[in-house]
N, C-alpha and C. Protein backbone atom coordinates (compact mmCIF):
# COMPACT_ATOMS: atom_id res chain seq x y z
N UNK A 1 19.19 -23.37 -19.52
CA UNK A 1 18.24 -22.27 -19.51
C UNK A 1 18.91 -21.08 -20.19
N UNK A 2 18.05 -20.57 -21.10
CA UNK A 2 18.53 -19.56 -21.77
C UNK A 2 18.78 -17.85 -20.80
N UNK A 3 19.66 -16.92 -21.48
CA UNK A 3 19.89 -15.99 -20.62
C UNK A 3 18.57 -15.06 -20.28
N UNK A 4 18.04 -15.17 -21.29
CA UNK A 4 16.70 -14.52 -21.42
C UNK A 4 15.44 -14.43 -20.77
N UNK A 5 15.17 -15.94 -19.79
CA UNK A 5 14.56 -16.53 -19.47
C UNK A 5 15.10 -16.54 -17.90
N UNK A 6 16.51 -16.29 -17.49
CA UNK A 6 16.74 -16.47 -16.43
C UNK A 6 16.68 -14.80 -15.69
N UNK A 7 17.06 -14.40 -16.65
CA UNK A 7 16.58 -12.52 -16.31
C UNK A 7 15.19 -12.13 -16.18
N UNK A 8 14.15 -12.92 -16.75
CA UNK A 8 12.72 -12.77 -16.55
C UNK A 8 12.80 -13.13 -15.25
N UNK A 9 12.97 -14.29 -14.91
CA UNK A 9 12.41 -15.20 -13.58
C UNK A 9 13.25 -14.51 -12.65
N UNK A 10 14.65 -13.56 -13.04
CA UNK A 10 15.25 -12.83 -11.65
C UNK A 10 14.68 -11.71 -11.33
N UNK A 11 13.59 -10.95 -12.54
CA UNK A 11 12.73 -10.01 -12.19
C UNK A 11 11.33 -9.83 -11.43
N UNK A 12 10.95 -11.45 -12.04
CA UNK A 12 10.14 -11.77 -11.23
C UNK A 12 9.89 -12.09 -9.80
N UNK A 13 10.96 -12.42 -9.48
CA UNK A 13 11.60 -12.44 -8.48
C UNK A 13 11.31 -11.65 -7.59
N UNK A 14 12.22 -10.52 -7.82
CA UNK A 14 12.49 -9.22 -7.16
C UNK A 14 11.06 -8.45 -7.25
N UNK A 15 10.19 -8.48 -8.02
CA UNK A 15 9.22 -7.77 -8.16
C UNK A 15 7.96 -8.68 -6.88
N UNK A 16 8.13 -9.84 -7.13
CA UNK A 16 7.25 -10.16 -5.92
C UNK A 16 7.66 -9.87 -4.70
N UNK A 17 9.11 -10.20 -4.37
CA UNK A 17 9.34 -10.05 -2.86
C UNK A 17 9.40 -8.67 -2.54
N UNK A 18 9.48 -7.08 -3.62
CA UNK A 18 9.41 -6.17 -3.44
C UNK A 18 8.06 -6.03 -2.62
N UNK A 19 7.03 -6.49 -3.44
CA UNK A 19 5.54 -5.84 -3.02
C UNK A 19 5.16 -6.84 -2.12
N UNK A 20 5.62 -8.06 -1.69
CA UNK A 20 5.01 -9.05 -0.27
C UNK A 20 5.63 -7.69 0.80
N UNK A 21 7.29 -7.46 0.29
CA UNK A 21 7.68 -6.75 1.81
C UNK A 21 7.07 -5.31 1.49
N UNK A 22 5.99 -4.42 0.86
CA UNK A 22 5.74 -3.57 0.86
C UNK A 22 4.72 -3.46 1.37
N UNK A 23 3.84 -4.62 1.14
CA UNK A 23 2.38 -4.70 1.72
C UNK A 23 2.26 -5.08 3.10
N UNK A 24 3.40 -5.94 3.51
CA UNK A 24 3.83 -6.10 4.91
C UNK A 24 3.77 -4.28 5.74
N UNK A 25 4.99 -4.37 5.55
CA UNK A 25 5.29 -2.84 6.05
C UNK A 25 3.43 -1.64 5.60
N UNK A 26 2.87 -1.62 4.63
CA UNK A 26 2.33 -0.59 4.35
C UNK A 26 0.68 -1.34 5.43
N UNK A 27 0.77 -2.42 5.31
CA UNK A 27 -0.40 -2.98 5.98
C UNK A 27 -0.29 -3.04 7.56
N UNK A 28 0.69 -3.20 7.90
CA UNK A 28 1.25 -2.94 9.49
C UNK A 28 0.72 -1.93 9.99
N UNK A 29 1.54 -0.50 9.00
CA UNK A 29 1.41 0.53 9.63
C UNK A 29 0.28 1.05 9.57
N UNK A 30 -0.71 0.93 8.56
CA UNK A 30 -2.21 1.21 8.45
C UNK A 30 -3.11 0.56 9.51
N UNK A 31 -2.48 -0.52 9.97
CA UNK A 31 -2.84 -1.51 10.85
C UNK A 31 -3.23 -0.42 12.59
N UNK A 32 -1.85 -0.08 12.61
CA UNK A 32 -1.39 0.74 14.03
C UNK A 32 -2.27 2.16 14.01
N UNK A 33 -1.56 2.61 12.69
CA UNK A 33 -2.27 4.10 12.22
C UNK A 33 -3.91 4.12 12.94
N UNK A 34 -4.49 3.09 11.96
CA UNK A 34 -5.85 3.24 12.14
C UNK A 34 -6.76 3.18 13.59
N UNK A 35 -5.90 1.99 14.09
CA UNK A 35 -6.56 1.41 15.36
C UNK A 35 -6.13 2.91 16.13
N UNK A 36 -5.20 3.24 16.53
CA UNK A 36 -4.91 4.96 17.24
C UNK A 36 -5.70 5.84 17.03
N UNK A 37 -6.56 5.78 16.10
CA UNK A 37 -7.31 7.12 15.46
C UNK A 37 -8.24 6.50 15.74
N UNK A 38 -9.01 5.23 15.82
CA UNK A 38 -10.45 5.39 15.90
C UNK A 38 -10.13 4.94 17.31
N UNK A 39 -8.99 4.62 18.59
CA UNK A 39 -8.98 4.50 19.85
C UNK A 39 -9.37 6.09 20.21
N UNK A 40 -8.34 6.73 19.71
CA UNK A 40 -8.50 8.49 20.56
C UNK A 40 -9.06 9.24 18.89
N UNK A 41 -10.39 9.73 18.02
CA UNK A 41 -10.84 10.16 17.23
C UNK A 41 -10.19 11.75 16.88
N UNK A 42 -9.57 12.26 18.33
CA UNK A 42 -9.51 13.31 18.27
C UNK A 42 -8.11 13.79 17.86
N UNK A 43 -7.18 12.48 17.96
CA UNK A 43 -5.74 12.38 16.90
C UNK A 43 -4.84 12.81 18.17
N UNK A 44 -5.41 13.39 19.65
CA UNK A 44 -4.21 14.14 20.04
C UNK A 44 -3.42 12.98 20.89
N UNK A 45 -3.62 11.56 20.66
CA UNK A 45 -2.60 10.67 21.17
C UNK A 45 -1.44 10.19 19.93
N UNK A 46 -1.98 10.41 18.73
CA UNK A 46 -0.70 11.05 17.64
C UNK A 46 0.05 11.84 17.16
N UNK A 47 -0.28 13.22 18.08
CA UNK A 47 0.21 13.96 18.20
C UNK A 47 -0.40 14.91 17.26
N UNK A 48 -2.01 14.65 16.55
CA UNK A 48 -2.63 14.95 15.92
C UNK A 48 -4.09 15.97 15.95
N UNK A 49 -4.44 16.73 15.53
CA UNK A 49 -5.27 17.85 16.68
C UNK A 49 -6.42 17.99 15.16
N UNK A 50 -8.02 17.77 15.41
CA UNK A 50 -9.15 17.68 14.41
C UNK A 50 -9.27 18.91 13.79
N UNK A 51 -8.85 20.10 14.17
CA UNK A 51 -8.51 21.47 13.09
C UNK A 51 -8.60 21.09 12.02
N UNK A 52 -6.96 19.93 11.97
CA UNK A 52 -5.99 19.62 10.68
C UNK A 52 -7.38 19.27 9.64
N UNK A 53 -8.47 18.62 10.23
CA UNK A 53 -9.68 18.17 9.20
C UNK A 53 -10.81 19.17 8.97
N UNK A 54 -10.23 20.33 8.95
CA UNK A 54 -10.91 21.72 8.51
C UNK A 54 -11.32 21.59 7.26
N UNK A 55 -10.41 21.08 6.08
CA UNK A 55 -11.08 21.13 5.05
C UNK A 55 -11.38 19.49 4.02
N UNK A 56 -11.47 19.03 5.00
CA UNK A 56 -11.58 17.93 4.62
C UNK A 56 -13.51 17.40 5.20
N UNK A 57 -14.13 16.45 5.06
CA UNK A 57 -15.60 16.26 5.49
C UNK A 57 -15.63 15.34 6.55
N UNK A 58 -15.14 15.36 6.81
CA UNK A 58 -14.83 14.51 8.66
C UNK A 58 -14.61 15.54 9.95
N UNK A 59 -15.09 15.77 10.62
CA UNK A 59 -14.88 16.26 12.21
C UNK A 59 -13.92 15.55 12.72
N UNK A 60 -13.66 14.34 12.67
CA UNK A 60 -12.79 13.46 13.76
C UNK A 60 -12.22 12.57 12.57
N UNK A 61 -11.15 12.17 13.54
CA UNK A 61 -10.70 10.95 13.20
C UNK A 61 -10.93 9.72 12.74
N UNK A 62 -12.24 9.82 13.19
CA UNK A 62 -13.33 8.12 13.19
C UNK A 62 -12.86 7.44 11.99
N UNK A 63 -13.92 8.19 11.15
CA UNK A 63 -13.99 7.54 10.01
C UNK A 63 -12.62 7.32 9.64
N UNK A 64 -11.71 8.53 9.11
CA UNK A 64 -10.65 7.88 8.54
C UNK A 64 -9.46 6.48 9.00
N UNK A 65 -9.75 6.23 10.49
CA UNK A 65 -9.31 5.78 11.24
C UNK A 65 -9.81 4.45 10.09
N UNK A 66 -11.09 4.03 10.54
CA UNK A 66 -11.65 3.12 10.22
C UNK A 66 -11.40 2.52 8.78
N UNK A 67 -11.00 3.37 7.66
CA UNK A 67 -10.74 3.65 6.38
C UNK A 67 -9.54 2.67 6.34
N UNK A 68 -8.57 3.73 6.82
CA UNK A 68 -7.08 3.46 7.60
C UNK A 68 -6.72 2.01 7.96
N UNK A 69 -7.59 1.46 8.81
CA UNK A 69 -7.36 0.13 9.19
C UNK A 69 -7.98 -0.98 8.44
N UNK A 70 -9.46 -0.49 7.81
CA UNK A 70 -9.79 -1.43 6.69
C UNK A 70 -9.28 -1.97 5.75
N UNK A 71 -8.95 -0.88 4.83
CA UNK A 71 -8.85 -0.41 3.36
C UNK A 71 -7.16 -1.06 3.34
N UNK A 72 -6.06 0.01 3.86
CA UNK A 72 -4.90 0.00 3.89
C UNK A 72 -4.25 -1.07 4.54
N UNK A 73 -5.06 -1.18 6.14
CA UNK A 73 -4.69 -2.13 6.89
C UNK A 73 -4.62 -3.37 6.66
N UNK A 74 -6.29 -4.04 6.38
CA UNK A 74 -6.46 -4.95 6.18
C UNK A 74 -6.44 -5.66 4.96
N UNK A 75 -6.47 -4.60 3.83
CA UNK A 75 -6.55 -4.62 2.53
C UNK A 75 -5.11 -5.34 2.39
N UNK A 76 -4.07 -4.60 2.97
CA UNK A 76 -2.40 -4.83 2.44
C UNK A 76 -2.49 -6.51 2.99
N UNK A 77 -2.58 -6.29 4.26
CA UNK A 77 -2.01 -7.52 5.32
C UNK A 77 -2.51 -8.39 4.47
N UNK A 78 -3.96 -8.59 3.87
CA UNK A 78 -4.62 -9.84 2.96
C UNK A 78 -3.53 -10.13 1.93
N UNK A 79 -3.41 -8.91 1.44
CA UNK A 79 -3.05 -9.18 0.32
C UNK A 79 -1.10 -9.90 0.01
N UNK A 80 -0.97 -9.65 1.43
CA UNK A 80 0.55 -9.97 1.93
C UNK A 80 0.43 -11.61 2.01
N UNK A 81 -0.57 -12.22 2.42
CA UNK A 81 -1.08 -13.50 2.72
C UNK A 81 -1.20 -13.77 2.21
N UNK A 82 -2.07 -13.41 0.56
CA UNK A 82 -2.33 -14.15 -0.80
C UNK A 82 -1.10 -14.35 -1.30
N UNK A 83 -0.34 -13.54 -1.24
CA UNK A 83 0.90 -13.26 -2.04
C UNK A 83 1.48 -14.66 -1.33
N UNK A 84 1.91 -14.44 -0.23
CA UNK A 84 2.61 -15.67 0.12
C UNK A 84 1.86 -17.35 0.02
N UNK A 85 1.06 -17.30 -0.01
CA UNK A 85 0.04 -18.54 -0.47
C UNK A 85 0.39 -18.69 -1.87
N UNK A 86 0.50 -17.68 -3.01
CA UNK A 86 0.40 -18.06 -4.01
C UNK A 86 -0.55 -17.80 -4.56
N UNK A 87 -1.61 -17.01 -4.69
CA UNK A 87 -2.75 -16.69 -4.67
C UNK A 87 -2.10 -16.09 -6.42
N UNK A 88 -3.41 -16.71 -7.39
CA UNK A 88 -3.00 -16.73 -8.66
C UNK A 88 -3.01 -14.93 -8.99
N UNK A 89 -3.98 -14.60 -8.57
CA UNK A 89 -4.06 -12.85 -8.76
C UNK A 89 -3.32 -11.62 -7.45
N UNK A 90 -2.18 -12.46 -6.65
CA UNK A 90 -1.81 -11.52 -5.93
C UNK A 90 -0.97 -10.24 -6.39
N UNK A 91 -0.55 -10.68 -7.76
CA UNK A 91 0.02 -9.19 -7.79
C UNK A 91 -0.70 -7.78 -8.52
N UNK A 92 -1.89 -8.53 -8.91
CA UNK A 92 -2.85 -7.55 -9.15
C UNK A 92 -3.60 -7.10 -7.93
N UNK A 93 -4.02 -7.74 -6.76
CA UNK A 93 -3.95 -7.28 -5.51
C UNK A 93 -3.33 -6.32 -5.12
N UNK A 94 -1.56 -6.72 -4.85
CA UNK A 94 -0.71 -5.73 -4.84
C UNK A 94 -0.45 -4.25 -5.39
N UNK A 95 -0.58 -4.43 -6.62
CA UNK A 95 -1.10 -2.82 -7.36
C UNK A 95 -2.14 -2.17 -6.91
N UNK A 96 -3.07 -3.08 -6.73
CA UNK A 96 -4.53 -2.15 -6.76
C UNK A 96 -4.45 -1.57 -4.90
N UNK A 97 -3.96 -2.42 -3.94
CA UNK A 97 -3.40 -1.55 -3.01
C UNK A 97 -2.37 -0.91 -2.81
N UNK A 98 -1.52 -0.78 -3.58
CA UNK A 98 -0.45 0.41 -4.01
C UNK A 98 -1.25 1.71 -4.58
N UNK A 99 -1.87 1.26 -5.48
CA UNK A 99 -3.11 2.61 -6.27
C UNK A 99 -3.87 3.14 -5.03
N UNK A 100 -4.17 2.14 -4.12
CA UNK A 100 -5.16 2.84 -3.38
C UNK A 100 -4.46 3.59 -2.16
N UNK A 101 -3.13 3.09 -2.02
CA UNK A 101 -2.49 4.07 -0.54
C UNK A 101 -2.02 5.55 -1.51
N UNK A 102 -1.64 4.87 -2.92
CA UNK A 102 -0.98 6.47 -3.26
C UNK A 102 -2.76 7.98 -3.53
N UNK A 103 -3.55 6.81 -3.73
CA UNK A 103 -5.70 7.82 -3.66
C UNK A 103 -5.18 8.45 -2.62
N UNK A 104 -5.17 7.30 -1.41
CA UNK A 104 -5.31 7.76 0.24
C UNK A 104 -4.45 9.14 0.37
N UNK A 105 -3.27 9.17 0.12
CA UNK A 105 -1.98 10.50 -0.29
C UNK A 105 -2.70 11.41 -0.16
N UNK A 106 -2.94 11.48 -1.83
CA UNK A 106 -3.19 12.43 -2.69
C UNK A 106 -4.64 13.44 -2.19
N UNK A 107 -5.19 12.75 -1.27
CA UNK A 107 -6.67 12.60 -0.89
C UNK A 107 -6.51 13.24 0.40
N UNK A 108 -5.72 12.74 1.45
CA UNK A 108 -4.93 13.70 2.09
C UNK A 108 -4.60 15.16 2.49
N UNK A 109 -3.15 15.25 1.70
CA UNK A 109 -2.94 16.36 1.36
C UNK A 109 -3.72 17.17 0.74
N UNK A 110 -4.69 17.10 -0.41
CA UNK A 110 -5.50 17.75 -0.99
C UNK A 110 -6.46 18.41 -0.16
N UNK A 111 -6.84 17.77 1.08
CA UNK A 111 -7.69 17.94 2.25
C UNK A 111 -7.41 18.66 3.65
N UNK A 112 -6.36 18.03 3.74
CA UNK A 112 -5.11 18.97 4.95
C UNK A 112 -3.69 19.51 4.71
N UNK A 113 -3.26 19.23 3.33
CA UNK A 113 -2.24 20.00 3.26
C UNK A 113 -1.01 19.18 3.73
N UNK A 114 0.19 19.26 3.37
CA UNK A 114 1.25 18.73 3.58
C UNK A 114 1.60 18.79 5.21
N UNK A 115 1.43 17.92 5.61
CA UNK A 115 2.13 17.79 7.39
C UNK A 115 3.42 17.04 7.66
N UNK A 116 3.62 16.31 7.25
CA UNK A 116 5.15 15.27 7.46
C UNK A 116 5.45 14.61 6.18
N UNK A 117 6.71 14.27 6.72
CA UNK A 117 7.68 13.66 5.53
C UNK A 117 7.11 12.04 6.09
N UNK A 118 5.92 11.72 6.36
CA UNK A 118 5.37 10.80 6.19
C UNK A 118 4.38 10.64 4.99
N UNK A 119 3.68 11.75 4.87
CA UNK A 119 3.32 11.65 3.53
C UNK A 119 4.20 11.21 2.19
N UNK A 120 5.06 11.60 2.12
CA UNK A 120 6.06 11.57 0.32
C UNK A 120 6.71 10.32 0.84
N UNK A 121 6.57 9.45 2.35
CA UNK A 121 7.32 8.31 2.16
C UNK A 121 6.21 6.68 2.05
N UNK A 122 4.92 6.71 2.42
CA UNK A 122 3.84 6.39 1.92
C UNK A 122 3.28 6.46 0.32
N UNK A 123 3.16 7.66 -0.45
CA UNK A 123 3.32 7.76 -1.05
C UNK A 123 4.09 6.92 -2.47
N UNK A 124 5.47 7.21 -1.63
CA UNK A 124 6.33 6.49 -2.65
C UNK A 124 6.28 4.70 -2.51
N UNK A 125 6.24 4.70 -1.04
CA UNK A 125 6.12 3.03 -1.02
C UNK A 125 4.80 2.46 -1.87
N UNK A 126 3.53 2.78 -1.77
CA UNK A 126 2.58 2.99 -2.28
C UNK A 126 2.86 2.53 -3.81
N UNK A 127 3.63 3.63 -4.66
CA UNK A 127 4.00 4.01 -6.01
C UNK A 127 4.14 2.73 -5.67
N UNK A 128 5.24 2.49 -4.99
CA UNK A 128 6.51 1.02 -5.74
C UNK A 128 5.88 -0.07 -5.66
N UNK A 129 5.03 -0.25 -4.53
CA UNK A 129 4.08 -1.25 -4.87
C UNK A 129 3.82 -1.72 -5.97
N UNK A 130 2.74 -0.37 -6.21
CA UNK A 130 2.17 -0.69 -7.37
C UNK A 130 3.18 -1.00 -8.69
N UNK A 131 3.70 -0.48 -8.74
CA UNK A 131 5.21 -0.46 -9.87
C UNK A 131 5.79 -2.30 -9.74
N UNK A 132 5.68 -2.67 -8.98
CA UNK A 132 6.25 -4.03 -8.84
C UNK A 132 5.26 -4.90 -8.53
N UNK A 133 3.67 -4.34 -8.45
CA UNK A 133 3.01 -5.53 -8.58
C UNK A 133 2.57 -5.71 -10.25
N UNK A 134 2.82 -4.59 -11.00
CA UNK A 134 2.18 -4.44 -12.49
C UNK A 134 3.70 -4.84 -13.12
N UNK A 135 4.74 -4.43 -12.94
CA UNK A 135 6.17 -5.46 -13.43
C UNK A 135 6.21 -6.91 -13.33
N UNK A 136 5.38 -7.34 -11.79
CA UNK A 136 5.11 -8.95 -11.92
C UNK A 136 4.32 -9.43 -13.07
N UNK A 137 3.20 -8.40 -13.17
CA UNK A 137 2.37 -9.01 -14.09
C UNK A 137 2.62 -8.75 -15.38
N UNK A 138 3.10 -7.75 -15.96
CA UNK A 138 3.77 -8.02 -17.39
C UNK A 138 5.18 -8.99 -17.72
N UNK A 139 5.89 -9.05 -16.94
CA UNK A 139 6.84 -10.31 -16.93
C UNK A 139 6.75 -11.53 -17.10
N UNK A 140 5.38 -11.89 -16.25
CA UNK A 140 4.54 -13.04 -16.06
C UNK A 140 4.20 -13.27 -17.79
N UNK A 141 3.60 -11.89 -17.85
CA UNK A 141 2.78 -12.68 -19.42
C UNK A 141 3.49 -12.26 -20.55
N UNK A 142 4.99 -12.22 -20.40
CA UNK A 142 5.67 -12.01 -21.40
C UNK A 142 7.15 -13.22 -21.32
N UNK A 143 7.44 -14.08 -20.21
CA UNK A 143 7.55 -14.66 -19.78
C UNK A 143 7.94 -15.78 -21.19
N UNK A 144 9.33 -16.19 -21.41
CA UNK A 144 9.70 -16.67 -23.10
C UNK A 144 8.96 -18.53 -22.52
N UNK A 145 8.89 -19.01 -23.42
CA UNK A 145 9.19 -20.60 -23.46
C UNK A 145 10.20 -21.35 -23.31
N UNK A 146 10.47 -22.24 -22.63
CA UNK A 146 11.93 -22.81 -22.65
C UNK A 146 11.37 -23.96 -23.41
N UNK A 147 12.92 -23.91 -24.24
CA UNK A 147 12.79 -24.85 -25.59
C UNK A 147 14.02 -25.53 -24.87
């Protein structure tokens, strides 16, 4: 096997098991996140108080809760499952829920304003996701021939 070919497949590599263990972790915690927020709407069993959604179009927690555990939650965890199945389009999965936790961010803050160094660490996991599910997929289709 050429050197060329073995550096693809070690990137490939690394780029899938990056975003299985990202979607793990990011789908977990959306998992917990969400179910807490639509258990108590009013956030103050997170230590969270409905003010914070002053400028945002929600009164409560509900909805985002629900968002939270759908979207992020259930969205990642699937997509953690395809991935490990083998699922021919999981790492385009993977990106497109990396794109969508770094929306969720941005969407956020824009709405309530910076509260924790949970934001910029979501965020970034988010990014890398996505960053290593779109590295799978250009690797993939750039990927040499072995002669």
């Amino acid at each position: 096997m050429n050197k060329t070919l073995s550096n693809t497949n070690k990137l490939i590599k690394l780029s899938k098991r990056t975003f299985i263990v990202l979607q793990v972790f990011n789908g977990l915690s959306a998992l917990a996140g969400g179910y807490g927020l639509m258990g108590d709407p009013s956030g103050k069993s997170l230590q969270m108080d409905a003010s914070m959604l002053s400028g945002s179009p929600f009164e409560s927690f509900l909805i985002p809760g629900i968002v939270l555990f759908l979207v992020n939650g259930i969205g990642n965890t699937t997509g953690a499952i395809l991935s490990l199945t083998r699922y021919k389009y999981a790492a385009r999965v993977a990106a497109l829920f990396g794109l969508i936790l770094m929306i969720w961010i941005i969407s956020q803050v824009a709405w309530m304003g910076y509260l924790s160094f949970l934001q910029p660490l979501y965020f970034t996991t988010g990014l890398i996701q996505f960053l290593a599910g779109y590295s799978f997929i250009r690797q993939s289709n750039r990927k040499p021939m072995q002669t």
